[in-house]
C-alpha atoms as a PDB file:
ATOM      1  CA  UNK A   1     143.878  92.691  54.923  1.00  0.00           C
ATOM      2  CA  UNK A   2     145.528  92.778  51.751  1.00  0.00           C
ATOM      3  CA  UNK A   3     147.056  95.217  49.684  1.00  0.00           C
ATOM      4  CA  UNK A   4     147.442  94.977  45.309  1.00  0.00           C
ATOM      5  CA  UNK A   5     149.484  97.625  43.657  1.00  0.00           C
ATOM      6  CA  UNK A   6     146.539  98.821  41.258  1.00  0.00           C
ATOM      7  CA  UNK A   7     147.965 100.408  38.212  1.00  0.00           C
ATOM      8  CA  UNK A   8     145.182 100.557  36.430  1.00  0.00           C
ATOM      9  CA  UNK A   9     145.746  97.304  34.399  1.00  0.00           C
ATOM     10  CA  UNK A  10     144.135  94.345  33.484  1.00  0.00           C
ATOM     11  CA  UNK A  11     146.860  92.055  35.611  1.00  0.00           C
ATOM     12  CA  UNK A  12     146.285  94.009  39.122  1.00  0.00           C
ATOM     13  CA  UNK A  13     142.698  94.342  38.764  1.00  0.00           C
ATOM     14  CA  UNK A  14     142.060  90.554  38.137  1.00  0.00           C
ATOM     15  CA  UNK A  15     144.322  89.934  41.722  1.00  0.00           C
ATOM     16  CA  UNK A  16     142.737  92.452  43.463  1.00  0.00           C
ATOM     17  CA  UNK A  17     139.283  91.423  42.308  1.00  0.00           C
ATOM     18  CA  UNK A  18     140.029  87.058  42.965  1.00  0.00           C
ATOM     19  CA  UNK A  19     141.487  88.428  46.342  1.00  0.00           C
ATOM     20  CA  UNK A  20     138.169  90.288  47.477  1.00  0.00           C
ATOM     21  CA  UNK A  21     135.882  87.450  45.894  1.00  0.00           C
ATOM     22  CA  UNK A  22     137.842  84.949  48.212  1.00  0.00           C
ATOM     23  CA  UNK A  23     136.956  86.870  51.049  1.00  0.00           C
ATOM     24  CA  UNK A  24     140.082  88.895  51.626  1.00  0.00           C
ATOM     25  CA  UNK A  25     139.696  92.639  52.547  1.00  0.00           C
ATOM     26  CA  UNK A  26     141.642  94.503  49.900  1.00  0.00           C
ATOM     27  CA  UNK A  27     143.179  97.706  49.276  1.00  0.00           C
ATOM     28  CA  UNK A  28     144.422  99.470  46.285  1.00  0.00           C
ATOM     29  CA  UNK A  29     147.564 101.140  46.053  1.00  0.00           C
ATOM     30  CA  UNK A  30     148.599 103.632  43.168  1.00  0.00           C
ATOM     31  CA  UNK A  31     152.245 104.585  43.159  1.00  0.00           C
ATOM     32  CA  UNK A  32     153.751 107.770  41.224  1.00  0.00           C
ATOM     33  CA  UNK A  33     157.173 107.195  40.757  1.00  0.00           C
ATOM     34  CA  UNK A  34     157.962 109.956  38.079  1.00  0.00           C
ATOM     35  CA  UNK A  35     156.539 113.343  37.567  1.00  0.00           C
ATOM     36  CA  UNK A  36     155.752 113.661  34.172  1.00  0.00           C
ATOM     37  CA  UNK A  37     154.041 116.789  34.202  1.00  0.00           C
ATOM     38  CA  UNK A  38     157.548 118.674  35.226  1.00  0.00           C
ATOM     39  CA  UNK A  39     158.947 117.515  31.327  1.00  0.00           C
ATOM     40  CA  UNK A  40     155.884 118.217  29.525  1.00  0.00           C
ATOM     41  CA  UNK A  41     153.691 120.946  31.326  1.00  0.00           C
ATOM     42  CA  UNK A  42     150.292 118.847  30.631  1.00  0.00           C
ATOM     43  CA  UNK A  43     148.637 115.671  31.235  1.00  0.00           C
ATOM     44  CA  UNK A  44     150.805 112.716  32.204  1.00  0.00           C
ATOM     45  CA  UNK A  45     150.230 109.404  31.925  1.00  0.00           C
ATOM     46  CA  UNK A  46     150.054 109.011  35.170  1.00  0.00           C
ATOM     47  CA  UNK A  47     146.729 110.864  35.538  1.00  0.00           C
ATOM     48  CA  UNK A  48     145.271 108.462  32.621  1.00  0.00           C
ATOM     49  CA  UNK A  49     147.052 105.716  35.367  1.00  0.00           C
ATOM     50  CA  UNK A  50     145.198 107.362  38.175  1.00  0.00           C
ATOM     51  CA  UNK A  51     141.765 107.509  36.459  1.00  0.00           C
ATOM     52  CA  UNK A  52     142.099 103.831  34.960  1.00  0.00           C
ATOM     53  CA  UNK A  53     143.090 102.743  38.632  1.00  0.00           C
ATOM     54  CA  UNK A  54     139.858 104.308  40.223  1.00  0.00           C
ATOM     55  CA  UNK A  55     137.835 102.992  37.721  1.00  0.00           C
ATOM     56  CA  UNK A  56     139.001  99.554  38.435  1.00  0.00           C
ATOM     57  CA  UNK A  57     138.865 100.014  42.462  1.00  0.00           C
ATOM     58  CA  UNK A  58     134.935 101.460  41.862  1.00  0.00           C
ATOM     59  CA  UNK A  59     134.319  98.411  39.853  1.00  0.00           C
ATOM     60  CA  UNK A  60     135.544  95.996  42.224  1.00  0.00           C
ATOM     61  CA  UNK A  61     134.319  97.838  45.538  1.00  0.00           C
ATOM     62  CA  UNK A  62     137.696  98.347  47.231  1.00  0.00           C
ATOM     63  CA  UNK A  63     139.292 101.580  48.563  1.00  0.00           C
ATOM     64  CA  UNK A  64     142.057 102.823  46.583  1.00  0.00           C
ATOM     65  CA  UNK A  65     145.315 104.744  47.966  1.00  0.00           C
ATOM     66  CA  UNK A  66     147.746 106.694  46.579  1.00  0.00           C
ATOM     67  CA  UNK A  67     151.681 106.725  47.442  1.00  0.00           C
ATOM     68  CA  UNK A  68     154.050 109.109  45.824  1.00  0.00           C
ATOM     69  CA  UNK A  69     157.655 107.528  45.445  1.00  0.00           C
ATOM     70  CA  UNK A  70     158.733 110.172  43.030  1.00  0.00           C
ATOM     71  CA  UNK A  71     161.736 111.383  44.925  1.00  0.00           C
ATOM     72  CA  UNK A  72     162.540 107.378  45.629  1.00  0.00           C
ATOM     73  CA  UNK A  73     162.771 106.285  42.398  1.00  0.00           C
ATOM     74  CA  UNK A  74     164.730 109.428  41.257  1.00  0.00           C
ATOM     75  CA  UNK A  75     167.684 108.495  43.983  1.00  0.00           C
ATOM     76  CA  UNK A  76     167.063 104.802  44.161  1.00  0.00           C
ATOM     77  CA  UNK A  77     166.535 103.558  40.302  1.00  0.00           C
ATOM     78  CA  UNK A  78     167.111 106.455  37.656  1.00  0.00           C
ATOM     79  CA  UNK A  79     170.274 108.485  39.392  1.00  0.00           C
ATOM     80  CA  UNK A  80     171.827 105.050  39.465  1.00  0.00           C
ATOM     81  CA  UNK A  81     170.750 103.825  35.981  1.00  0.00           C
ATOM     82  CA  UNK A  82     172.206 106.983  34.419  1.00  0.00           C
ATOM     83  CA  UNK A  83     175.634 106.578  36.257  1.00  0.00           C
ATOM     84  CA  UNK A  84     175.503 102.788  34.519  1.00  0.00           C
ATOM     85  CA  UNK A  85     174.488 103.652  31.146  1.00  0.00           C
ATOM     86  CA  UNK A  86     177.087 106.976  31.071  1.00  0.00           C
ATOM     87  CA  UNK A  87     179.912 104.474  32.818  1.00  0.00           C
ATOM     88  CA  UNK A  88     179.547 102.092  30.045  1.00  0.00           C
ATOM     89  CA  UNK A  89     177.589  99.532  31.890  1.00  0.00           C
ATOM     90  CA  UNK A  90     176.135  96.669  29.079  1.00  0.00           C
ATOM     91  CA  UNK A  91     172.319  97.505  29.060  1.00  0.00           C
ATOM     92  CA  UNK A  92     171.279  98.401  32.173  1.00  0.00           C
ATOM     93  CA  UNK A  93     167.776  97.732  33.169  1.00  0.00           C
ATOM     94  CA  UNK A  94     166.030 100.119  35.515  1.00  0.00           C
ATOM     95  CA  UNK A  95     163.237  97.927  36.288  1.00  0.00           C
ATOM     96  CA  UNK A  96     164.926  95.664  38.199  1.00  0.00           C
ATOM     97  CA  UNK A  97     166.007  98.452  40.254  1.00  0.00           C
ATOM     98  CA  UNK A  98     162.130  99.480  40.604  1.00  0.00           C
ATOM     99  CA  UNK A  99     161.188  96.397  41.345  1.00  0.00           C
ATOM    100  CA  UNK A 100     164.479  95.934  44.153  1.00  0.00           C
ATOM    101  CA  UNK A 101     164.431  99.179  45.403  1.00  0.00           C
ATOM    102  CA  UNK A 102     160.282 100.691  44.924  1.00  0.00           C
ATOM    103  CA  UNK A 103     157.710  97.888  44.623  1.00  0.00           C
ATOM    104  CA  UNK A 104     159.270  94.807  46.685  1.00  0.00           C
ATOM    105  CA  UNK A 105     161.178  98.194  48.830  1.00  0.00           C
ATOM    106  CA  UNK A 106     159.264 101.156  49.258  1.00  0.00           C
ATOM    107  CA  UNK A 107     155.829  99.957  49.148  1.00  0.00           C
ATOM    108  CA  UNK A 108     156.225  97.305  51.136  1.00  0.00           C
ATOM    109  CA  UNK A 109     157.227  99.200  53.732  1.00  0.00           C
ATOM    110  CA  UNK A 110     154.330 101.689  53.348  1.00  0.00           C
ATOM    111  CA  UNK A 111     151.530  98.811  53.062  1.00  0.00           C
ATOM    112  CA  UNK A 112     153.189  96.916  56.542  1.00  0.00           C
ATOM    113  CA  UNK A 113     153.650 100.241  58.605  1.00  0.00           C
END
């Protein structure tokens, strides 16, 4: 059984749907890892995200899950980039945090539990 972070894009869709057509059983899995809607009172990208990613799971055939990581990603990647940029830190670069810290952290542990 595997699982493919499924954002909704071209790039996760493509591995999910090679996995499942090589006989793997697959699983989707949508992570929210900011809250939008709490800044601008409407429609966030991340529904367009979540409606993009459901399409794609319909059209390959696999189940799709959701995970919310909001409150990780606010302690674990922007709390810390903001203490870098306002210290003077050279460019810091929150995505490697995500990817430390969230995809290769967080939702790794969620999709092995």
């Amino acid at each position: 059984h595997v699982a493919v972070g499924l954002s909704g894009g071209v790039d996760s869709a493509v591995a999910a749907w090679l996995l499942k057509t090589a006989g793997f059983r697959v699983t989707g899995v949508l992570m929210r890892n900011w809250d939008e809607a709490e800044e601008t009172g409407g429609e966030c990208s991340f529904e367009r995200d979540q409606r993009d990613a459901a399409a794609a799971a319909r059209a390959i055939g696999i189940p799709l899950t959701e995970v919310d990581f909001v409150r990780e990603y606010w302690h674990s990647v922007f709390e810390p980039f903001l203490r870098d940029f306002h210290g003077g830190a050279s460019t810091p670069n929150p995505d490697l945090a995500c990817n430390r810290h969230i995809k290769f952290g967080a939702l790794l542990q969620h999709c092995t539990a």
